[in-house]
Each structure stands twice: as C-alpha cells, then as structure tokens.
ModelCIF file with pLDDT and N, C-alpha, C, O atoms, coordinates in Angstrom:
data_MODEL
#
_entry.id   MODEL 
#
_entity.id                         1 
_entity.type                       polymer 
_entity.pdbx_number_of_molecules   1 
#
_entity_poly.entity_id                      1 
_entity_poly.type                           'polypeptide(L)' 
_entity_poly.nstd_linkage                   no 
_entity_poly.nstd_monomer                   no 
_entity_poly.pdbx_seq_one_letter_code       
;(UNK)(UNK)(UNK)(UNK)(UNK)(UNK)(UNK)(UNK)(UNK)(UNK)(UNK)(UNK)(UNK)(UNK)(UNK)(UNK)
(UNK)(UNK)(UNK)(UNK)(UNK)(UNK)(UNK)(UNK)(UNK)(UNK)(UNK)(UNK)(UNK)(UNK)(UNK)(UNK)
(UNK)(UNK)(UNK)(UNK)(UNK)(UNK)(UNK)(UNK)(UNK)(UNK)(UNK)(UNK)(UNK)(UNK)
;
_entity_poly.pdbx_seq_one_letter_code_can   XXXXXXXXXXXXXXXXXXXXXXXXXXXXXXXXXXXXXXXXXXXXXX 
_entity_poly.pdbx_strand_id                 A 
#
loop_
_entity_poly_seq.entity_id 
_entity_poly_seq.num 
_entity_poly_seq.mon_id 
_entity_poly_seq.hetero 
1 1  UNK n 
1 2  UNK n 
1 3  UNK n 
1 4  UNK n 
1 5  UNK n 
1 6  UNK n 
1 7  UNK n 
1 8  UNK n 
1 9  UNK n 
1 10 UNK n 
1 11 UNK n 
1 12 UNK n 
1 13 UNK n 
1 14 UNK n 
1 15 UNK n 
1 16 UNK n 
1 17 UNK n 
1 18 UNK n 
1 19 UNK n 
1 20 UNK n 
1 21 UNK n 
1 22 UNK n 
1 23 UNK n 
1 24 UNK n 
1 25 UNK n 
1 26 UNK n 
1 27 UNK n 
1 28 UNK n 
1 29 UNK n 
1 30 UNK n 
1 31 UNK n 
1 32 UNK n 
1 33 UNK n 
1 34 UNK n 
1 35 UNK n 
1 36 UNK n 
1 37 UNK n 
1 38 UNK n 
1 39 UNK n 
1 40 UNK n 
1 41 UNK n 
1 42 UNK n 
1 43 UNK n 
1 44 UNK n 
1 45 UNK n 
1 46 UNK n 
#
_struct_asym.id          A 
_struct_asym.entity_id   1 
#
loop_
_ma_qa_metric.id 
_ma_qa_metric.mode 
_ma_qa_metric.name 
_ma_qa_metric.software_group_id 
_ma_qa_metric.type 
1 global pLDDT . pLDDT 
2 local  pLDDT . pLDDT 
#
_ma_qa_metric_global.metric_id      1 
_ma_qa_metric_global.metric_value   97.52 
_ma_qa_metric_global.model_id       1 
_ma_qa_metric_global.ordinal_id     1 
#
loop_
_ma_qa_metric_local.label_asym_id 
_ma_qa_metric_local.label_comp_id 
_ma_qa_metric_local.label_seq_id 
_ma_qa_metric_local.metric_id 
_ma_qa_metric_local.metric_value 
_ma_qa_metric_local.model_id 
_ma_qa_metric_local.ordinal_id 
A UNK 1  2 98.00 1 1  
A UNK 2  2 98.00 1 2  
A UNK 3  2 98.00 1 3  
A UNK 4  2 98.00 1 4  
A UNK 5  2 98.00 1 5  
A UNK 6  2 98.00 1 6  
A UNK 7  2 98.00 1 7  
A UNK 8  2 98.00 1 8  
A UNK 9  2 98.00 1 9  
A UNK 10 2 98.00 1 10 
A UNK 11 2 98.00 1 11 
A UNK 12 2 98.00 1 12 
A UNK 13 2 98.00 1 13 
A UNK 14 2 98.00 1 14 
A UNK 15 2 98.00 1 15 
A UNK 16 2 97.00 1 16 
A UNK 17 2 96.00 1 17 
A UNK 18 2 97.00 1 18 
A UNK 19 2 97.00 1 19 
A UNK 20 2 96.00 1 20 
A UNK 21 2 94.00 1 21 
A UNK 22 2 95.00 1 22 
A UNK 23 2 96.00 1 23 
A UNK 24 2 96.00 1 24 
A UNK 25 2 96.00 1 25 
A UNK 26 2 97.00 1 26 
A UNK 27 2 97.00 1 27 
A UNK 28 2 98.00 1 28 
A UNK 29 2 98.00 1 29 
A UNK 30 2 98.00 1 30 
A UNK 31 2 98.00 1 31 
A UNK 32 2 98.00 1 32 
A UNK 33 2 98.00 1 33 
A UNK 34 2 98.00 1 34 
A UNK 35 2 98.00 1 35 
A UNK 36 2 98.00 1 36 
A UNK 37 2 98.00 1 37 
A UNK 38 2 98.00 1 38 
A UNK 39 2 98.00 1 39 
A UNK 40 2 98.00 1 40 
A UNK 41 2 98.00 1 41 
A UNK 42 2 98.00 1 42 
A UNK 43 2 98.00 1 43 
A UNK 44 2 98.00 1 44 
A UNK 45 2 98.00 1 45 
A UNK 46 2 98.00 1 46 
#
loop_
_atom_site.group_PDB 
_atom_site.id 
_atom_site.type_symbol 
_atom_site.label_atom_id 
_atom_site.label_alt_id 
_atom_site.label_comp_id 
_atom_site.label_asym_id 
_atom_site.label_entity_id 
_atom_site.label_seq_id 
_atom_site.pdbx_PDB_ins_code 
_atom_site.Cartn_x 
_atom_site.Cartn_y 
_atom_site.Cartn_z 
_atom_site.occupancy 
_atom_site.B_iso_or_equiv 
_atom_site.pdbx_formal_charge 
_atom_site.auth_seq_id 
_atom_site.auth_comp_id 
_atom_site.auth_asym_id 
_atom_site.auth_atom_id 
_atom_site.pdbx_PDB_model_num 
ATOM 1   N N  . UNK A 1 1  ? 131.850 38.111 82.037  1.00 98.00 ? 1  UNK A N  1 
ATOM 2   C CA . UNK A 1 1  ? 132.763 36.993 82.305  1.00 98.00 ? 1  UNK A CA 1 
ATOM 3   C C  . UNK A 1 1  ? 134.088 37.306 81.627  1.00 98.00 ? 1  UNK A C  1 
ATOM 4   O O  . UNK A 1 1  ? 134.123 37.483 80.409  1.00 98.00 ? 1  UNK A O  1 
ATOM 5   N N  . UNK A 1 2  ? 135.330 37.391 82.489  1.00 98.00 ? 2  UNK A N  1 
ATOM 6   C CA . UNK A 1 2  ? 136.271 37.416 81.752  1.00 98.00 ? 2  UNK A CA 1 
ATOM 7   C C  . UNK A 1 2  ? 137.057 36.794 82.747  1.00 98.00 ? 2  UNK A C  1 
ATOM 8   O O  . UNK A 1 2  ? 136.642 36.457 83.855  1.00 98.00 ? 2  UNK A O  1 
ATOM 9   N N  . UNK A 1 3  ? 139.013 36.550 82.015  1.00 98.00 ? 3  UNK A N  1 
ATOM 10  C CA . UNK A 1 3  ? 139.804 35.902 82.320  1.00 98.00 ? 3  UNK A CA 1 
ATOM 11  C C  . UNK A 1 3  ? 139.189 34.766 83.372  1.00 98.00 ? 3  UNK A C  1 
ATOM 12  O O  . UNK A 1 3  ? 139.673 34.375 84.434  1.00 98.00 ? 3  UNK A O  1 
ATOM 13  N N  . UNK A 1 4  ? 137.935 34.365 82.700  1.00 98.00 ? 4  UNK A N  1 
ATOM 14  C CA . UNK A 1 4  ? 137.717 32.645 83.208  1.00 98.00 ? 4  UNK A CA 1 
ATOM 15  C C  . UNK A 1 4  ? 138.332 32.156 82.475  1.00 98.00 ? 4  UNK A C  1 
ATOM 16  O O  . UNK A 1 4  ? 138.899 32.654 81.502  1.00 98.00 ? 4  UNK A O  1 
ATOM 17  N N  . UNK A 1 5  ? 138.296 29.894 83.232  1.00 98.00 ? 5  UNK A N  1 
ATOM 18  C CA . UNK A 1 5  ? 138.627 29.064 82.940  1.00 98.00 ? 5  UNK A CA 1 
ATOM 19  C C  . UNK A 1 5  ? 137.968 28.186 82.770  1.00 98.00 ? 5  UNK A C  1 
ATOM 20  O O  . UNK A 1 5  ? 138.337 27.690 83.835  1.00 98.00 ? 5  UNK A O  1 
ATOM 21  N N  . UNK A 1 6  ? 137.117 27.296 82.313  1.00 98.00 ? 6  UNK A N  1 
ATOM 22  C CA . UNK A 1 6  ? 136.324 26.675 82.555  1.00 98.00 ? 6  UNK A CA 1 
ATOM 23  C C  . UNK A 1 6  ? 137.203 25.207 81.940  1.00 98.00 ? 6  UNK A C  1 
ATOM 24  O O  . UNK A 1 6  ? 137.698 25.052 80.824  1.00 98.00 ? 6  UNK A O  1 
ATOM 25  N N  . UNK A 1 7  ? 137.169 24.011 83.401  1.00 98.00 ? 7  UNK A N  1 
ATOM 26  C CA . UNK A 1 7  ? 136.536 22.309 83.025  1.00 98.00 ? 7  UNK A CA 1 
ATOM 27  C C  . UNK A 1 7  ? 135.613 21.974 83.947  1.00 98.00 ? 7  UNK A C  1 
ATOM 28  O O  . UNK A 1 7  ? 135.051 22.485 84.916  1.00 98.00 ? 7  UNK A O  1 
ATOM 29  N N  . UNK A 1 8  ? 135.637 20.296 82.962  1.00 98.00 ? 8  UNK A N  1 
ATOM 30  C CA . UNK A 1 8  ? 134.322 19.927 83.763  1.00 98.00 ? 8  UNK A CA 1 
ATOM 31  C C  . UNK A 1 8  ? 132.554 20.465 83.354  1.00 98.00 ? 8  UNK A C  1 
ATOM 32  O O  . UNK A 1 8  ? 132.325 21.548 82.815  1.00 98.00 ? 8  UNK A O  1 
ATOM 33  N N  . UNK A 1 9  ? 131.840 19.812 83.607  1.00 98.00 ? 9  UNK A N  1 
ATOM 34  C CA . UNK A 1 9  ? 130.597 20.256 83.867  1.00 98.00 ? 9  UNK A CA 1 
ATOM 35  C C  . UNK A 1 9  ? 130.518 22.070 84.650  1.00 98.00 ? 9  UNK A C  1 
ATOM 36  O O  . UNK A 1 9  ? 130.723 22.532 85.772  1.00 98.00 ? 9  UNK A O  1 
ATOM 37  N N  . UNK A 1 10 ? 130.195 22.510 83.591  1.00 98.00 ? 10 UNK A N  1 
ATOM 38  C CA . UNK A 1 10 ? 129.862 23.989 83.841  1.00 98.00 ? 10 UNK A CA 1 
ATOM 39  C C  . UNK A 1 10 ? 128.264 24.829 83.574  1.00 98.00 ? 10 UNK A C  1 
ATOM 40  O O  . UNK A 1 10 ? 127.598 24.729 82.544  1.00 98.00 ? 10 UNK A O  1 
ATOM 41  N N  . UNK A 1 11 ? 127.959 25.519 84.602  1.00 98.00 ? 11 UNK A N  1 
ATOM 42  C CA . UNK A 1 11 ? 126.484 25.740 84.738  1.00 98.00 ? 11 UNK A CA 1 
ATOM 43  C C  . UNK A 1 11 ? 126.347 27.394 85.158  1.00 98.00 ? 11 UNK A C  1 
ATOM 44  O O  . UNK A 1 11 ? 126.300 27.652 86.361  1.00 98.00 ? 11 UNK A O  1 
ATOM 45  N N  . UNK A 1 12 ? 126.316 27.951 84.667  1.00 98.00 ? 12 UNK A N  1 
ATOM 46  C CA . UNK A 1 12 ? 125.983 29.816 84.494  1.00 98.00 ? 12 UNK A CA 1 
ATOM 47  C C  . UNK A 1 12 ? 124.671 30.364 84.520  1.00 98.00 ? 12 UNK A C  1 
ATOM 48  O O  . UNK A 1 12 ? 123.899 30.412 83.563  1.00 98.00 ? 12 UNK A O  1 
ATOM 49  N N  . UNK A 1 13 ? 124.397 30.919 86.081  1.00 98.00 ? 13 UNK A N  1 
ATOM 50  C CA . UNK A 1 13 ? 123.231 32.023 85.404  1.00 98.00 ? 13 UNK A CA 1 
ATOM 51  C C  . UNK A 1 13 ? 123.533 32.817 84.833  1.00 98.00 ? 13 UNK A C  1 
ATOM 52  O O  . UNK A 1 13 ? 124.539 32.965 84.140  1.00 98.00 ? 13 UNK A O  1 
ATOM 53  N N  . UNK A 1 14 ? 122.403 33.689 85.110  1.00 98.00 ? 14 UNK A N  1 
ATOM 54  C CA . UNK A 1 14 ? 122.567 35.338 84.800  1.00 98.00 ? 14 UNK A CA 1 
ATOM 55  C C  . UNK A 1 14 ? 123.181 36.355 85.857  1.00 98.00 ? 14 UNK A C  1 
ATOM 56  O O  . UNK A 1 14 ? 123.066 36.298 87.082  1.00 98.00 ? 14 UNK A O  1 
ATOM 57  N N  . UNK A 1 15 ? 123.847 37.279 85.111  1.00 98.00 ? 15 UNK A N  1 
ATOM 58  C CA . UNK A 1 15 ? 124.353 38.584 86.426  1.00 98.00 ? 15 UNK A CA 1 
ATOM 59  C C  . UNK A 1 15 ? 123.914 39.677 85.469  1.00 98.00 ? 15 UNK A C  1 
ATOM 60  O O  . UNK A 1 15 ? 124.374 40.109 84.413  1.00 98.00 ? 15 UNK A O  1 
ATOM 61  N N  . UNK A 1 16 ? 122.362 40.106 86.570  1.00 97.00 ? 16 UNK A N  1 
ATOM 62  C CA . UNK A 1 16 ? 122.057 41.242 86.700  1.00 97.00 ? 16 UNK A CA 1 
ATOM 63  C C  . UNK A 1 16 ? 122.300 42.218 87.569  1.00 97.00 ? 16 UNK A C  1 
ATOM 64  O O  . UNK A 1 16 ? 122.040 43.390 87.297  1.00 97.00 ? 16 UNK A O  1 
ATOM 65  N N  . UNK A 1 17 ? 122.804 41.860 88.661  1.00 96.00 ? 17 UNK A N  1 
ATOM 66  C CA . UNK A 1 17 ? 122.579 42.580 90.082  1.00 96.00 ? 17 UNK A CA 1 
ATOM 67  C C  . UNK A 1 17 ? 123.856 43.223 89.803  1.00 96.00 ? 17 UNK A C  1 
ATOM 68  O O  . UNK A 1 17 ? 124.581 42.702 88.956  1.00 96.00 ? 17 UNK A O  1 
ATOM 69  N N  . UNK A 1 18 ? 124.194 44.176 90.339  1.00 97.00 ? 18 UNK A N  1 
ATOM 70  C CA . UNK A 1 18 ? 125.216 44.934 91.344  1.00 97.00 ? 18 UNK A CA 1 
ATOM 71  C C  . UNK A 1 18 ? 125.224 45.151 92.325  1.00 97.00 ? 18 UNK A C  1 
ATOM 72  O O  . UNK A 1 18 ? 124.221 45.659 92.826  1.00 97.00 ? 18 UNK A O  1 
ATOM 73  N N  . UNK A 1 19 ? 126.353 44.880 93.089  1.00 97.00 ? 19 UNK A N  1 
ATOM 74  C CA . UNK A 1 19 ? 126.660 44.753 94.765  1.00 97.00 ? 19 UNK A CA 1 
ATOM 75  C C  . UNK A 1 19 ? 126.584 46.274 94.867  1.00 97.00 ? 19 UNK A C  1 
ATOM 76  O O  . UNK A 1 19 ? 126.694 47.001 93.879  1.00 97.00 ? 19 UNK A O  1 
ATOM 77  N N  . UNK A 1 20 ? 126.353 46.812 96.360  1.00 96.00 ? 20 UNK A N  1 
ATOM 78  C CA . UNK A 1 20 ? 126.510 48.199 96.968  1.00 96.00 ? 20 UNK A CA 1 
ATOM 79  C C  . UNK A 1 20 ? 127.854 47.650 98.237  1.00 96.00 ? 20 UNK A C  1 
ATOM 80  O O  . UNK A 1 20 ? 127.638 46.795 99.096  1.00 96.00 ? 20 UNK A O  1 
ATOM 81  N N  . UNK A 1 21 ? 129.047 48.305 98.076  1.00 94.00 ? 21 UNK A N  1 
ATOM 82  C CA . UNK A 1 21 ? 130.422 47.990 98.806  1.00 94.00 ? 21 UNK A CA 1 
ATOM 83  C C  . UNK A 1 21 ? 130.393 49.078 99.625  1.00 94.00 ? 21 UNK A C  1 
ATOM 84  O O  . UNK A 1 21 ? 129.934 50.097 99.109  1.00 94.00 ? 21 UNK A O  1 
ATOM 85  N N  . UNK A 1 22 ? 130.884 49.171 101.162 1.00 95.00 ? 22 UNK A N  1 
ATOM 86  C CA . UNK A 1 22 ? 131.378 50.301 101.679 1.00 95.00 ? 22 UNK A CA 1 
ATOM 87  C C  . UNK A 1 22 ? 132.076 51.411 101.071 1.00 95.00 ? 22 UNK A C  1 
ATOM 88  O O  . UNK A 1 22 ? 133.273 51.203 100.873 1.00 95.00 ? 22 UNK A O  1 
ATOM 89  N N  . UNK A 1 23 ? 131.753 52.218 100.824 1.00 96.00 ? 23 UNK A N  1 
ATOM 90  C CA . UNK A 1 23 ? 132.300 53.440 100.665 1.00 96.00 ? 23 UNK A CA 1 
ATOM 91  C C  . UNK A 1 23 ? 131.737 54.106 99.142  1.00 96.00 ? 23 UNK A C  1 
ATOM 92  O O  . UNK A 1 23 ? 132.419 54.911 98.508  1.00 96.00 ? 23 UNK A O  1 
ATOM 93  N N  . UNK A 1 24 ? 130.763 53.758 98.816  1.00 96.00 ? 24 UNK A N  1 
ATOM 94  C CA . UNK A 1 24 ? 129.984 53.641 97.951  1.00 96.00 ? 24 UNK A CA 1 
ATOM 95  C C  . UNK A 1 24 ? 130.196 52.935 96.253  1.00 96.00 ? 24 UNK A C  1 
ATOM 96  O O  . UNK A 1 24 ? 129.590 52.980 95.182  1.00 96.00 ? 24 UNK A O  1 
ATOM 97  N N  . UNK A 1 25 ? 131.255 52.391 96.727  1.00 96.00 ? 25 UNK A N  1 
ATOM 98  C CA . UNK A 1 25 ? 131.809 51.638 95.320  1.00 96.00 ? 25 UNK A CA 1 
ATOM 99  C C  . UNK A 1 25 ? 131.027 50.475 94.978  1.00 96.00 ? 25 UNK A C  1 
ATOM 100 O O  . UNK A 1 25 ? 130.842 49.775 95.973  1.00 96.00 ? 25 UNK A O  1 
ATOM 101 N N  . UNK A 1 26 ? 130.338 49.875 93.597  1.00 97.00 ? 26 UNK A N  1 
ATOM 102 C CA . UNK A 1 26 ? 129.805 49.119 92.985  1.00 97.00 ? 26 UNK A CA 1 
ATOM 103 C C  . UNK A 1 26 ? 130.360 48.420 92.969  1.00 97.00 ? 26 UNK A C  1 
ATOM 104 O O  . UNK A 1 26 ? 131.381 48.556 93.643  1.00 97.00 ? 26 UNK A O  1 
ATOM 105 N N  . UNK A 1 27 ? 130.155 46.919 92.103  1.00 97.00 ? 27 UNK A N  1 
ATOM 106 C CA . UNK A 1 27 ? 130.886 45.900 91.363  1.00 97.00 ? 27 UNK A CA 1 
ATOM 107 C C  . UNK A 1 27 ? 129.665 44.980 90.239  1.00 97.00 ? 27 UNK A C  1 
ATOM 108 O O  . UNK A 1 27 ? 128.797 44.163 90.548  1.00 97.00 ? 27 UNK A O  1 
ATOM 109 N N  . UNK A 1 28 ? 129.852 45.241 89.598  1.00 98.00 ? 28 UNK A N  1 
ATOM 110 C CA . UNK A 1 28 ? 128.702 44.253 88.776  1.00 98.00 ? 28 UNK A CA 1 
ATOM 111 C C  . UNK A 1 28 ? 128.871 42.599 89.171  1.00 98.00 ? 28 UNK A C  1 
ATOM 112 O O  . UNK A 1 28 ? 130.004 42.261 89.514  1.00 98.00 ? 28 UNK A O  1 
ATOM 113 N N  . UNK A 1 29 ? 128.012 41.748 89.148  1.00 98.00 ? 29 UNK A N  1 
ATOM 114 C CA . UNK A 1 29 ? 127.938 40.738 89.232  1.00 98.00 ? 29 UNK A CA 1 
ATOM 115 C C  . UNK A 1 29 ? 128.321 40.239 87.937  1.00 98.00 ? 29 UNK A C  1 
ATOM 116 O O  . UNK A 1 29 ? 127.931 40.783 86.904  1.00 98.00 ? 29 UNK A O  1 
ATOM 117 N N  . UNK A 1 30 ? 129.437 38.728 87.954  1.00 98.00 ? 30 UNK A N  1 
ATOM 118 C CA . UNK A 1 30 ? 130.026 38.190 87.204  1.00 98.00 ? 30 UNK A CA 1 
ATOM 119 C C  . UNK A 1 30 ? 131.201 37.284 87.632  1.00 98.00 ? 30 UNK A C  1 
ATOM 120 O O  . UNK A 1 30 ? 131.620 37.021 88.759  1.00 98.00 ? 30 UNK A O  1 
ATOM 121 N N  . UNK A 1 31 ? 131.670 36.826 86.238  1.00 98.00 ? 31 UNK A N  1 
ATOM 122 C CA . UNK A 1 31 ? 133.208 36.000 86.766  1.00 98.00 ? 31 UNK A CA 1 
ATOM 123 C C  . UNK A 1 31 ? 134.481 36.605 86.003  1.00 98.00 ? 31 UNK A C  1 
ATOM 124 O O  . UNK A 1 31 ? 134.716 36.713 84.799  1.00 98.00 ? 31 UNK A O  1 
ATOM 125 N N  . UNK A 1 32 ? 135.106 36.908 86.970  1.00 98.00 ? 32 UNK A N  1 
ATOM 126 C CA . UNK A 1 32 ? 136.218 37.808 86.629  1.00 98.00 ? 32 UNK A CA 1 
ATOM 127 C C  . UNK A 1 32 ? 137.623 36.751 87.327  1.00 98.00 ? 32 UNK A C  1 
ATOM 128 O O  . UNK A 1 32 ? 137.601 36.257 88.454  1.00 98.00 ? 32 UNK A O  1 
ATOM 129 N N  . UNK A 1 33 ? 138.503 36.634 86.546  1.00 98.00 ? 33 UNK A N  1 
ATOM 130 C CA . UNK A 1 33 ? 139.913 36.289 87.503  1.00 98.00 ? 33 UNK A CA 1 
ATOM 131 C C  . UNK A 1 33 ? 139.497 34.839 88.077  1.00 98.00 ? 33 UNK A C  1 
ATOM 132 O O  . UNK A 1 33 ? 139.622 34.722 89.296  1.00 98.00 ? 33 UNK A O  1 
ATOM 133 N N  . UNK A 1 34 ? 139.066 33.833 87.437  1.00 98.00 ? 34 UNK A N  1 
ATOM 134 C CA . UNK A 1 34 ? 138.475 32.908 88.299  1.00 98.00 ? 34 UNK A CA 1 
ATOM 135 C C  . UNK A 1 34 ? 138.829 31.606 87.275  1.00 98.00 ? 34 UNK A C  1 
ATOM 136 O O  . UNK A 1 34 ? 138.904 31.754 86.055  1.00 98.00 ? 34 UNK A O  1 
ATOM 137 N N  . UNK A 1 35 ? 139.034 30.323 87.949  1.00 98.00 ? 35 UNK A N  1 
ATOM 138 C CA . UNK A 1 35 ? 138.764 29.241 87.493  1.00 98.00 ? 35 UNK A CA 1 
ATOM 139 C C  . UNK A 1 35 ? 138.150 27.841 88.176  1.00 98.00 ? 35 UNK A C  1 
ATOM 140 O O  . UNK A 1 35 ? 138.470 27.200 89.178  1.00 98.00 ? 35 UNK A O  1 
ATOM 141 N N  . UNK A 1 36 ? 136.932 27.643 86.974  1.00 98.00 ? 36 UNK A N  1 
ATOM 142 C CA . UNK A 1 36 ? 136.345 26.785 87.983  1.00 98.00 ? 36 UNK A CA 1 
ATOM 143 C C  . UNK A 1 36 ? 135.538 25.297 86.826  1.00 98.00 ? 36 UNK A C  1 
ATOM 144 O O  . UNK A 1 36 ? 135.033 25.096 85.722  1.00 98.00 ? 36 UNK A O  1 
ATOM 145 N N  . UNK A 1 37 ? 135.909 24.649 88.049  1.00 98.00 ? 37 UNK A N  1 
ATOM 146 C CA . UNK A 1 37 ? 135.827 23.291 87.447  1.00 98.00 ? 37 UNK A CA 1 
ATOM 147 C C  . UNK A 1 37 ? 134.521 22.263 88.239  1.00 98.00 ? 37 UNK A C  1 
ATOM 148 O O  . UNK A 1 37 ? 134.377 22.011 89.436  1.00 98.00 ? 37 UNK A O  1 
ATOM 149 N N  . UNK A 1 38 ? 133.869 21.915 87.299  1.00 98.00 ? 38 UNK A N  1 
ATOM 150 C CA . UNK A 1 38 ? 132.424 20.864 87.792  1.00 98.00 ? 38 UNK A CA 1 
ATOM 151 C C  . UNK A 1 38 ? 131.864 22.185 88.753  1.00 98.00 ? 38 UNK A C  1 
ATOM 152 O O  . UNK A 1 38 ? 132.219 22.150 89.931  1.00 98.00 ? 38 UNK A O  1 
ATOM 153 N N  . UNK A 1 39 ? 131.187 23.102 88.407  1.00 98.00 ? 39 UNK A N  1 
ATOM 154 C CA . UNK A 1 39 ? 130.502 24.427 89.339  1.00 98.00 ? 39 UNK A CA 1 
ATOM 155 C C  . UNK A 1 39 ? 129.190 25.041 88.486  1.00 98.00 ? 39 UNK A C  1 
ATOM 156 O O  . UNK A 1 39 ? 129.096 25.537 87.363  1.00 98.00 ? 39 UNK A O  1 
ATOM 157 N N  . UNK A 1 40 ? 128.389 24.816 89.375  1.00 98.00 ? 40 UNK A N  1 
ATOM 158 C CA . UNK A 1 40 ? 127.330 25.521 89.077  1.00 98.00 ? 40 UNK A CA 1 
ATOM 159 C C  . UNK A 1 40 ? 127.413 26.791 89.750  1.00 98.00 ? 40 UNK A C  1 
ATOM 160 O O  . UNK A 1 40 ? 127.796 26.906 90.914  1.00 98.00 ? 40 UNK A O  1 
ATOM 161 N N  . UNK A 1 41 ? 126.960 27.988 88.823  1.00 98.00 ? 41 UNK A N  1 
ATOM 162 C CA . UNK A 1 41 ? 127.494 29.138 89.339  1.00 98.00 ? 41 UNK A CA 1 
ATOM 163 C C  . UNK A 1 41 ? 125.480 29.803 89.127  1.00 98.00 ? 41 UNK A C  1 
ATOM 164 O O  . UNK A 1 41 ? 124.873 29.629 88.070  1.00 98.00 ? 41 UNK A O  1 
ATOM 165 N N  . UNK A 1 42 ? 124.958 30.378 90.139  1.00 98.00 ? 42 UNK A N  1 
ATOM 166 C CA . UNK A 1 42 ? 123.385 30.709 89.951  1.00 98.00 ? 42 UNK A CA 1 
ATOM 167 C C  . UNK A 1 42 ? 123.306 31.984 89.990  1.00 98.00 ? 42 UNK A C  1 
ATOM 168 O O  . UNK A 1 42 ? 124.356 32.592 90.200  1.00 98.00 ? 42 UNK A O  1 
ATOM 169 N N  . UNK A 1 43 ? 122.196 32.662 89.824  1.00 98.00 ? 43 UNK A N  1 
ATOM 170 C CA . UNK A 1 43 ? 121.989 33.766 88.907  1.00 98.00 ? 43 UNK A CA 1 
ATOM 171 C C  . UNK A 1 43 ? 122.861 34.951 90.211  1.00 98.00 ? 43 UNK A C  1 
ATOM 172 O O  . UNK A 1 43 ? 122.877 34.707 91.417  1.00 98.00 ? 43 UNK A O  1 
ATOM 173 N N  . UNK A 1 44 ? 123.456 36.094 89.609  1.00 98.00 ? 44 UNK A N  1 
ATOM 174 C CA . UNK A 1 44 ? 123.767 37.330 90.234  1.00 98.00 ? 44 UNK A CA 1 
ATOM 175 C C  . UNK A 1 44 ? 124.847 36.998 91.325  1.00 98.00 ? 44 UNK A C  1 
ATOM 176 O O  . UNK A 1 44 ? 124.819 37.445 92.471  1.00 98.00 ? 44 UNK A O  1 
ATOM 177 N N  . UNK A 1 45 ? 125.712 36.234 90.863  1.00 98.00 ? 45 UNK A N  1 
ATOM 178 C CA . UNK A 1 45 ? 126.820 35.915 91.830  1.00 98.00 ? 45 UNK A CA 1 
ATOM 179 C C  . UNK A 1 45 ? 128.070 36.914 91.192  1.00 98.00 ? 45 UNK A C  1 
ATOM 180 O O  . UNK A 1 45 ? 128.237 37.137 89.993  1.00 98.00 ? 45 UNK A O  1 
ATOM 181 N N  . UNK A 1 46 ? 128.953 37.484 92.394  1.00 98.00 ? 46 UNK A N  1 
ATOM 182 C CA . UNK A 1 46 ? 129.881 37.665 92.126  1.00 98.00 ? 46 UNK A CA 1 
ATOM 183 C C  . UNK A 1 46 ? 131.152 37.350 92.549  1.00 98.00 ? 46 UNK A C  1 
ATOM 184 O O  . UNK A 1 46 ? 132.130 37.776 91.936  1.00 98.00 ? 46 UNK A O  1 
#
C-alpha cells in the first residue's frame, strides 16, 4: 500500500496474488496512487 488516502469506514484484505499482463509483465496486488473513502477493498485486488 502506498501513496494511499484513506476516509471514512475503511476495510483491507490481503494482497497475495500477482496479476500475469500481456507481454509478460507482473504487477503485485495492492493500493498504489489511490484514494478511497467508505470502501471495502477484498483480498488480492489491484
């Protein structure tokens, strides 16, 4: 999790997973660049 924001009621799984992207590039699951308010966020989202 980085450069989040969090208000409101906030609810976090876990990020285990990593995405498979065209061209064989990864991305780990997480919150990056994001702000979010009253969100339940569930496990391995990215």
């Amino acid at each position: 999790v980085r450069y989040t924001r969090f208000s409101g009621k906030i609810r976090i799984g876990v990020f285990e997973k990593e995405f498979d992207l065209a061209g064989g590039m990864k991305k780990h699951s997480g919150l990056y660049h994001v702000t979010l308010h009253n969100v339940t966020v569930c496990d391995d989202c990215l």
